[in-house]
C-alpha atoms as a PDB file:
ATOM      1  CA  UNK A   1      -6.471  98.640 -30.693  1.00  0.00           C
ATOM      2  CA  UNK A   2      -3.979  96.772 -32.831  1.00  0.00           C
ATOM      3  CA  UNK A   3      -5.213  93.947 -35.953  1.00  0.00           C
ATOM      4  CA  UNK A   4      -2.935  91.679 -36.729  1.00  0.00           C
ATOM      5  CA  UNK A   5      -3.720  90.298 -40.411  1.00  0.00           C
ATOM      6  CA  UNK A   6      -2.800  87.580 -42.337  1.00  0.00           C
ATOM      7  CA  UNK A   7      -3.500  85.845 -45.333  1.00  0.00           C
ATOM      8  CA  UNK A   8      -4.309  86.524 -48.987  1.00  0.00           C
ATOM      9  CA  UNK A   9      -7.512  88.172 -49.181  1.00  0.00           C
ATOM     10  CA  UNK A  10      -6.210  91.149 -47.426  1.00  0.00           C
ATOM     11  CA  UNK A  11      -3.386  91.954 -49.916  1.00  0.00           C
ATOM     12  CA  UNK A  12      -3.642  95.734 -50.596  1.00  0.00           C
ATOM     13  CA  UNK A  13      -5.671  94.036 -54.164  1.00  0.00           C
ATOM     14  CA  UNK A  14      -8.967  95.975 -55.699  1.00  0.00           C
ATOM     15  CA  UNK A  15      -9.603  98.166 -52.620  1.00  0.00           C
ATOM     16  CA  UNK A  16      -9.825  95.435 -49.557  1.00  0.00           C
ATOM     17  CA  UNK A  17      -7.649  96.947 -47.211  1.00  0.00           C
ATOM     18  CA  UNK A  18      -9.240 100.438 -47.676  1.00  0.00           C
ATOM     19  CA  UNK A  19     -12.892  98.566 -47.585  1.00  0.00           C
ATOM     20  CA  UNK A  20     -12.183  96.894 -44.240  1.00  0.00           C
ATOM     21  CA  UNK A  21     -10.589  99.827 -42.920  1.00  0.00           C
ATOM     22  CA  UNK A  22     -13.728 101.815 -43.810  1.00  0.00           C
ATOM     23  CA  UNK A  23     -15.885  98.937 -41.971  1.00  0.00           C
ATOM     24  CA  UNK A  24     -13.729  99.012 -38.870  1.00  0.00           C
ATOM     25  CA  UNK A  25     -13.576 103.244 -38.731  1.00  0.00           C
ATOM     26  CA  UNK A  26     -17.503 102.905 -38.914  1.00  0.00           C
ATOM     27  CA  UNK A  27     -17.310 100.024 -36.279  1.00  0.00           C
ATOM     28  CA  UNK A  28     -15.023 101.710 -33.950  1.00  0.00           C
ATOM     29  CA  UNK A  29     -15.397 105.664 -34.235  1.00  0.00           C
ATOM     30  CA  UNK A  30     -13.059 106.584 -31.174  1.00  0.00           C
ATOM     31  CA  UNK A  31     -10.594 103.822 -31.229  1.00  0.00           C
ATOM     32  CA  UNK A  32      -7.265 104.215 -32.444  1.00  0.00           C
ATOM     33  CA  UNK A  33      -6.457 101.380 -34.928  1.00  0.00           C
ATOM     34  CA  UNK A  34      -3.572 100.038 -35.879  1.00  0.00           C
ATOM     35  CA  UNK A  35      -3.131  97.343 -38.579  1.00  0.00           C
ATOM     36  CA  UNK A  36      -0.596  95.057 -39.382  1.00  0.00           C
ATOM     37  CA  UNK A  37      -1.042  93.455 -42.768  1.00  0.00           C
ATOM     38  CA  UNK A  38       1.194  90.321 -43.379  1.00  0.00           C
ATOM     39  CA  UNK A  39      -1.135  89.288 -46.092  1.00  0.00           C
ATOM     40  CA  UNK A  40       0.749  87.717 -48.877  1.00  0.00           C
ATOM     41  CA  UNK A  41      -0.617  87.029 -52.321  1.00  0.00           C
ATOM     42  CA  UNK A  42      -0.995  82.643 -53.330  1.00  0.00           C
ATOM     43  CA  UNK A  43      -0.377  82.151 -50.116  1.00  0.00           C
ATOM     44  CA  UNK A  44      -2.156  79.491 -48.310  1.00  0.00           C
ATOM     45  CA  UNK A  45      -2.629  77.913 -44.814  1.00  0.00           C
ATOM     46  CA  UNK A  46       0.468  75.687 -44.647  1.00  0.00           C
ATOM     47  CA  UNK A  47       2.828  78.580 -45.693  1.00  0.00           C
ATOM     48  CA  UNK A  48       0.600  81.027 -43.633  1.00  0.00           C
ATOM     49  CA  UNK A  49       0.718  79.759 -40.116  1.00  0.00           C
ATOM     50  CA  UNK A  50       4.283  79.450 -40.214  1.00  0.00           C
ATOM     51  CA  UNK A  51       4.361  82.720 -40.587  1.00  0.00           C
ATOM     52  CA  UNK A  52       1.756  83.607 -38.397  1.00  0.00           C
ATOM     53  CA  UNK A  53       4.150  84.032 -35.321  1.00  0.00           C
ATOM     54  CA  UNK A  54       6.956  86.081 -36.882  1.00  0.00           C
ATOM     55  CA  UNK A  55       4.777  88.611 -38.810  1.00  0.00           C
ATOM     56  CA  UNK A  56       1.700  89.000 -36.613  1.00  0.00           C
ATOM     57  CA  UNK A  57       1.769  87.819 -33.283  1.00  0.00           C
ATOM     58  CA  UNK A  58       5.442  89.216 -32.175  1.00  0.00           C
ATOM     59  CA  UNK A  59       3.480  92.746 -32.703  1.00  0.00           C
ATOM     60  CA  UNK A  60       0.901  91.831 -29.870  1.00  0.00           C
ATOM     61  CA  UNK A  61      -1.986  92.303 -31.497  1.00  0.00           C
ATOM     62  CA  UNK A  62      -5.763  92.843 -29.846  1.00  0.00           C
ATOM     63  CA  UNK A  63      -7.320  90.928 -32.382  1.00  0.00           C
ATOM     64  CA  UNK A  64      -5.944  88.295 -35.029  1.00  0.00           C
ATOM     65  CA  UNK A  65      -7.516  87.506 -38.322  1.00  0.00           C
ATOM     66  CA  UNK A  66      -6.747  85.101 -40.927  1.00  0.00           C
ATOM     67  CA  UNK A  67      -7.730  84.661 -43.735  1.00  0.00           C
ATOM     68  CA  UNK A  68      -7.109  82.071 -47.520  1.00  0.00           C
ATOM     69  CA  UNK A  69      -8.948  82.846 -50.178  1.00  0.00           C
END
């Protein structure tokens, strides 16, 4: 399974990368995860989606999230 991630709140800031990849180990025991994080810190949804395409989506991801804070 790949993640494709993108938006501020998961810059690699106070532990929220390794919390969500703790929450999606426990979620999905077997699978083998992959993560691309394109999150970006003060960015916000303008800048974001135009960015979306070039530094998520061209990996083919299984599931997309994004995320402003």
């Amino acid at each position: 399974m790949k993640i494709g991630i993108v938006g501020t709140v998961f810059e690699n800031t106070f532990g929220v990368r390794k919390t969500y990849m703790e929450w999606i180990d426990k979620l999905f025991p077997e699978a083998n995860i992959t993560i691309v994080n394109a999150g970006i810190s003060g960015n916000h949804a303008r800048t974001g989606s135009k960015r979306l395409k070039t530094d998520v989506l061209k990996f083919n991801p299984d599931l997309t999230v994004v995320c402003y804070g």
